[in-house]
Every structure is written in C-alpha cells, then in structure tokens.
C-alpha atoms as a PDB file:
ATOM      1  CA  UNK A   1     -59.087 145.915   2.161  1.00  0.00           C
ATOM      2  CA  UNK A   2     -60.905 142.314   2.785  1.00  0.00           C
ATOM      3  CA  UNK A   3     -64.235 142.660   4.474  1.00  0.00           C
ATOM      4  CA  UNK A   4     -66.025 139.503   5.257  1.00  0.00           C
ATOM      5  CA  UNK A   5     -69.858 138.996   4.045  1.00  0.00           C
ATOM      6  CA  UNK A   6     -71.410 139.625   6.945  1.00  0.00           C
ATOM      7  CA  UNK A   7     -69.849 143.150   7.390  1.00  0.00           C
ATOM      8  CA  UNK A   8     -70.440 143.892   3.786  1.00  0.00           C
ATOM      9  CA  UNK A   9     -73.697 143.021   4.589  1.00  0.00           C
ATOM     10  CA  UNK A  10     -74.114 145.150   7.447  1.00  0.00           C
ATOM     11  CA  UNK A  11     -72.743 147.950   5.622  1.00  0.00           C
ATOM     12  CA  UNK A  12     -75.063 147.869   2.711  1.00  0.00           C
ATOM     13  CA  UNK A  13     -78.153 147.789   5.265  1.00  0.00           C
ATOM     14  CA  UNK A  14     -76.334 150.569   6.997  1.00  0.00           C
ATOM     15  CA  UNK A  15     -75.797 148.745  10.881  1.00  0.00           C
ATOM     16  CA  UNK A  16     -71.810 149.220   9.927  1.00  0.00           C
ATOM     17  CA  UNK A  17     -70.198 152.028   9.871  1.00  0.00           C
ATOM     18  CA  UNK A  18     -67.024 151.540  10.682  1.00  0.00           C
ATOM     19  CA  UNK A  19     -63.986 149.160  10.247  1.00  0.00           C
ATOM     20  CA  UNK A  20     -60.844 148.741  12.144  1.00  0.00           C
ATOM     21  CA  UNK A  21     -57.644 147.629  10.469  1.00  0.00           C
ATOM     22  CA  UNK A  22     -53.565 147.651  11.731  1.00  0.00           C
ATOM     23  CA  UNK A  23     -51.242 148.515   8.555  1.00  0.00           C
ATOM     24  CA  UNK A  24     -47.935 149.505   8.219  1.00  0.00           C
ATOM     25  CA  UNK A  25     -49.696 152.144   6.389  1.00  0.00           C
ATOM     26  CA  UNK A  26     -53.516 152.519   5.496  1.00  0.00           C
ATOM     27  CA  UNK A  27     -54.604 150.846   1.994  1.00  0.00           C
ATOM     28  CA  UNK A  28     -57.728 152.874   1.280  1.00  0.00           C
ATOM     29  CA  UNK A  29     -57.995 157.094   1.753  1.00  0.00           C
ATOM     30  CA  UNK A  30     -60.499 159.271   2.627  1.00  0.00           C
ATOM     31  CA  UNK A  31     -62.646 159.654  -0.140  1.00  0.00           C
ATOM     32  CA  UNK A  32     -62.059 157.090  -1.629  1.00  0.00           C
ATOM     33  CA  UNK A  33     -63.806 153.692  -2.896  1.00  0.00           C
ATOM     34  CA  UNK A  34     -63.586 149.835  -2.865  1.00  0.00           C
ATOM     35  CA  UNK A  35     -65.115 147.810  -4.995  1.00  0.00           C
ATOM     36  CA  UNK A  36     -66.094 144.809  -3.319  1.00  0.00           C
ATOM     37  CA  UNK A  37     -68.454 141.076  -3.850  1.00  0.00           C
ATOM     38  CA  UNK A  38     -71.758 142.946  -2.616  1.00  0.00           C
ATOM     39  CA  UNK A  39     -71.006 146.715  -4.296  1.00  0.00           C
ATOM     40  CA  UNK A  40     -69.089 149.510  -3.846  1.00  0.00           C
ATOM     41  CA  UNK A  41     -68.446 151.588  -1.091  1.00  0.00           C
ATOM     42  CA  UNK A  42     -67.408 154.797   0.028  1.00  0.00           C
ATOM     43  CA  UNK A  43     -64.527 155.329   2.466  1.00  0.00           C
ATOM     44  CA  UNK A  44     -65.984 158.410   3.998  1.00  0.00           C
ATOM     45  CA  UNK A  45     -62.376 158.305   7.081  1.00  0.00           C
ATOM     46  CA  UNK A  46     -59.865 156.881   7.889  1.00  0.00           C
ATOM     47  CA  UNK A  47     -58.511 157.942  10.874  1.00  0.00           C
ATOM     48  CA  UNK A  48     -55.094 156.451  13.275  1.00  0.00           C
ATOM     49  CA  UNK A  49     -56.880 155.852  16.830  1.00  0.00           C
ATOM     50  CA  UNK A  50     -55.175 154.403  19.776  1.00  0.00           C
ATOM     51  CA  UNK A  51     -56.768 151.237  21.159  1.00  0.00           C
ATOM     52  CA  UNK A  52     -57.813 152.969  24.218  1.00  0.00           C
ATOM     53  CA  UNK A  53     -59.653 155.677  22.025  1.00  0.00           C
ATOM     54  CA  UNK A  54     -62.095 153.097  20.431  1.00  0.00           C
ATOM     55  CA  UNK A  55     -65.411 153.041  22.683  1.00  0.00           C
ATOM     56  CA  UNK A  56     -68.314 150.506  23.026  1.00  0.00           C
ATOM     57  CA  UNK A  57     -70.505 152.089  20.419  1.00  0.00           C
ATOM     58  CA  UNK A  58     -67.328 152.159  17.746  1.00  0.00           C
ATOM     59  CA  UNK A  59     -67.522 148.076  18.334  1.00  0.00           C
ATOM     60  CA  UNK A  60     -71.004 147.966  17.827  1.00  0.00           C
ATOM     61  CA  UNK A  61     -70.748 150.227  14.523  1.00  0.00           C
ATOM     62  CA  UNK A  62     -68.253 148.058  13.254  1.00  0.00           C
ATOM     63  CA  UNK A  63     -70.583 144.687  13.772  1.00  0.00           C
ATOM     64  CA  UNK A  64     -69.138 143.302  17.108  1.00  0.00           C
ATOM     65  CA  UNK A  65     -71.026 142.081  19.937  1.00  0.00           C
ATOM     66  CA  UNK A  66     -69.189 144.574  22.181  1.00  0.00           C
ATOM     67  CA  UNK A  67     -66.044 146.116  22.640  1.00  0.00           C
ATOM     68  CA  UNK A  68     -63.994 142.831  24.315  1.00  0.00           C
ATOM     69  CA  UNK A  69     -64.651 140.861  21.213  1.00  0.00           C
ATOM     70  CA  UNK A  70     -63.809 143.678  18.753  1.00  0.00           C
ATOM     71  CA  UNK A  71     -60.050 143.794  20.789  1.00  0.00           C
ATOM     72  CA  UNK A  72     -59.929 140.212  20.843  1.00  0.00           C
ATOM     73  CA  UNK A  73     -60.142 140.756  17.202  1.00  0.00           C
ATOM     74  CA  UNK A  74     -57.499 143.660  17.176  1.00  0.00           C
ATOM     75  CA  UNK A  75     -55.062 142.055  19.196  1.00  0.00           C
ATOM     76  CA  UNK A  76     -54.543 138.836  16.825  1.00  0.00           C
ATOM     77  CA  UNK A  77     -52.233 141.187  15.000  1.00  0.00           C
ATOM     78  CA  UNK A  78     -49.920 143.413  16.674  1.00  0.00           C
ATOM     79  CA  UNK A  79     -48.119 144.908  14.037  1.00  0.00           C
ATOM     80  CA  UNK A  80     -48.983 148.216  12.442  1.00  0.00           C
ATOM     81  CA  UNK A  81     -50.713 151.226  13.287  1.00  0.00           C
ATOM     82  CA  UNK A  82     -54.634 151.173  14.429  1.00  0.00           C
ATOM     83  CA  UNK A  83     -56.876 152.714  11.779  1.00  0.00           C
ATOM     84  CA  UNK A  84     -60.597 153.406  12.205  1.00  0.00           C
ATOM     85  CA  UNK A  85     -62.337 153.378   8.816  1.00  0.00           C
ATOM     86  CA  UNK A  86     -65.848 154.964   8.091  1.00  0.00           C
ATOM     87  CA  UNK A  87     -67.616 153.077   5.265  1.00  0.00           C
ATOM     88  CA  UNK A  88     -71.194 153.206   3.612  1.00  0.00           C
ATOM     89  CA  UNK A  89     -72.724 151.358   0.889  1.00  0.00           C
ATOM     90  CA  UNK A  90     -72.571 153.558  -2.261  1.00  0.00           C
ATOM     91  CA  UNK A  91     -74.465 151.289  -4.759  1.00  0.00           C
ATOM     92  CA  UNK A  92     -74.137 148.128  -6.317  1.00  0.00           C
ATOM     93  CA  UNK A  93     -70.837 147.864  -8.416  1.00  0.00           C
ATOM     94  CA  UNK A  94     -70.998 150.323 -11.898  1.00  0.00           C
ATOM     95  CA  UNK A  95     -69.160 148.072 -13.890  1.00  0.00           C
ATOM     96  CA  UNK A  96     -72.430 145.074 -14.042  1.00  0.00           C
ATOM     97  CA  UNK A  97     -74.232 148.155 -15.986  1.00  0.00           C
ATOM     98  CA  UNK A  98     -71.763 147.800 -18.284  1.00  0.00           C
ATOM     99  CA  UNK A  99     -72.454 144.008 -19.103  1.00  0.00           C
ATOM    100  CA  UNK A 100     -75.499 145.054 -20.708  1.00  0.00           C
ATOM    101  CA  UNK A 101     -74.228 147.700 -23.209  1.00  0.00           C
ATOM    102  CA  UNK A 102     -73.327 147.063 -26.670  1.00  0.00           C
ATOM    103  CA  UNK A 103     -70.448 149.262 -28.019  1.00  0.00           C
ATOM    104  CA  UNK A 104     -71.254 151.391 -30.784  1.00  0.00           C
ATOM    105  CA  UNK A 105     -69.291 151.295 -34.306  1.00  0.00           C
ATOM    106  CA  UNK A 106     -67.646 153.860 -33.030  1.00  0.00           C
ATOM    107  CA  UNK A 107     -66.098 152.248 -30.295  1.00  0.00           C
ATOM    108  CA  UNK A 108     -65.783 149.053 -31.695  1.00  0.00           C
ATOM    109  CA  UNK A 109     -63.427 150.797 -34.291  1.00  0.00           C
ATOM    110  CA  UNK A 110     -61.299 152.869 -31.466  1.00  0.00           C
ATOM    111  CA  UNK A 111     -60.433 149.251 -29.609  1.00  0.00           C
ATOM    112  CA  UNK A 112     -60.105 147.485 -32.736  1.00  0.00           C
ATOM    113  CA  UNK A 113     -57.144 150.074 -33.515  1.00  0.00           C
ATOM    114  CA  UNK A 114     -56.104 150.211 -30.211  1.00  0.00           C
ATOM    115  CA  UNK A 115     -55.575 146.398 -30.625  1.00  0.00           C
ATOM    116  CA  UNK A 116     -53.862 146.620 -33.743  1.00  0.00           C
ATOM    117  CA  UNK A 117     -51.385 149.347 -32.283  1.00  0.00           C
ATOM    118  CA  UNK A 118     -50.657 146.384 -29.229  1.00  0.00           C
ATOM    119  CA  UNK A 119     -50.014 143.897 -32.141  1.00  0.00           C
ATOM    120  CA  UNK A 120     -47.692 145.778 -34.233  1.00  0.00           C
ATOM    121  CA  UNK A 121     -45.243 146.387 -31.368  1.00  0.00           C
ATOM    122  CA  UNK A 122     -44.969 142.829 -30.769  1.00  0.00           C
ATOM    123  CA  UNK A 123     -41.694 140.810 -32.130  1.00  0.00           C
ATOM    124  CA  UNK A 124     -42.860 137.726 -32.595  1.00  0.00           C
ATOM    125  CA  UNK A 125     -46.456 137.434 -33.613  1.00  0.00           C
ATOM    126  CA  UNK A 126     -50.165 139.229 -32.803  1.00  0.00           C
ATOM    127  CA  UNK A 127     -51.522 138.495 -29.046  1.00  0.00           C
ATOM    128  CA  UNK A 128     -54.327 139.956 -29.072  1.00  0.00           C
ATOM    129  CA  UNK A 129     -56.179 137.514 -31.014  1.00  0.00           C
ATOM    130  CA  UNK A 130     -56.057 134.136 -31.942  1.00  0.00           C
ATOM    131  CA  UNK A 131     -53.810 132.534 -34.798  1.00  0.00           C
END
C-alpha cells in the first residue's frame, strides 16, 4: 500500500487516521504492519464501506480538505471494492537499529555456514561470494 509523504506525515503526527483504497481485494489486514519511507505503521482496520457510508470527518481523518475532494479522489478509479483503512504511526522502522549492531562470532559462524550450504548446491560455481 503506497501512501504519499504528506499522509505519512500526517499519520506519524497523528492528524491521519484513516486511508481509503479500491482493490480487487485488500493488500494489508487488520493487525497488521507496513513498513514504509517515514516508519512503520500499524493497520489497526480495514473495513469494505460503501461510498455513501464515508462521512465528512472520515475525509478529514484521512488528510482531505473535505469530503468532495476525498471522492474526487475515489472516483479516479472505479474498479474494486471501497476499503477504509485505520493506520497509526508505530515507530520508526526496527530494521535502522539493526545497522548499528555488530554480529557476534556466533552469528557470524551460523551465516557463514548458512552460506556455504547455498554454495555447495550450486552446479556451476560459489555465488555467494566473489571469485
């Protein structure tokens, strides 16, 4: 699911709460997460909603102006169901924590054989390093 900046923003300062998507079926689940450019989020719902069911204060949750621009925006695609999605910021993404840590020996040794075990089912030569 692509969110642009400015919505990513809003969700990490908390204004948005809510996306709206049409998909031939939904690409995120309740309970799930997305890693995205500013973090990762929760996907708290996702919900199928009619057009008629979505109200002024579900366009304003989701970053629109009002609820005429967020159906301008909804009606560019008319394919696929209408989802409403309820997102917050969770924190920034887990895996830039993991920049900073320095395997063990331990570890080191478990990839090295795991690397070996990639190699030695090859036909033709290693690929997991360079010749």
């Amino acid at each position: 699911m692509l969110l642009k900046q400015a919505t990513l923003r809003g969700i990490r300062d908390g204004a948005v709460t809510l996306a709206f998507r049409r998909w031939q079926r939904p690409t995120v689940k309740t309970c799930g997460s997305l890693l995205t450019a500013l973090g990762q989020l929760d996907v708290e719902a996702v919900d199928a909603v009619e057009l008629a069911q979505i109200t002024e204060s579900d366009a304003t949750a989701a970053g629109f102006e009002n609820l005429t621009s967020l159906r301008a925006e909804l009606s560019k695609r008319k394919d696929g169901d209408l989802y409403r999605i309820r997102l917050s910021f969770a924190g920034p993404d887990p895996r830039l924590a993991l920049r900073d840590e320095v395997p063990d020996q331990a570890e080191l040794q478990t990839l090295h054989t795991r690397l070996e075990r990639l190699d030695s089912r090859c036909r033709t030569r290693p690929w997991t390093r360079r010749s």
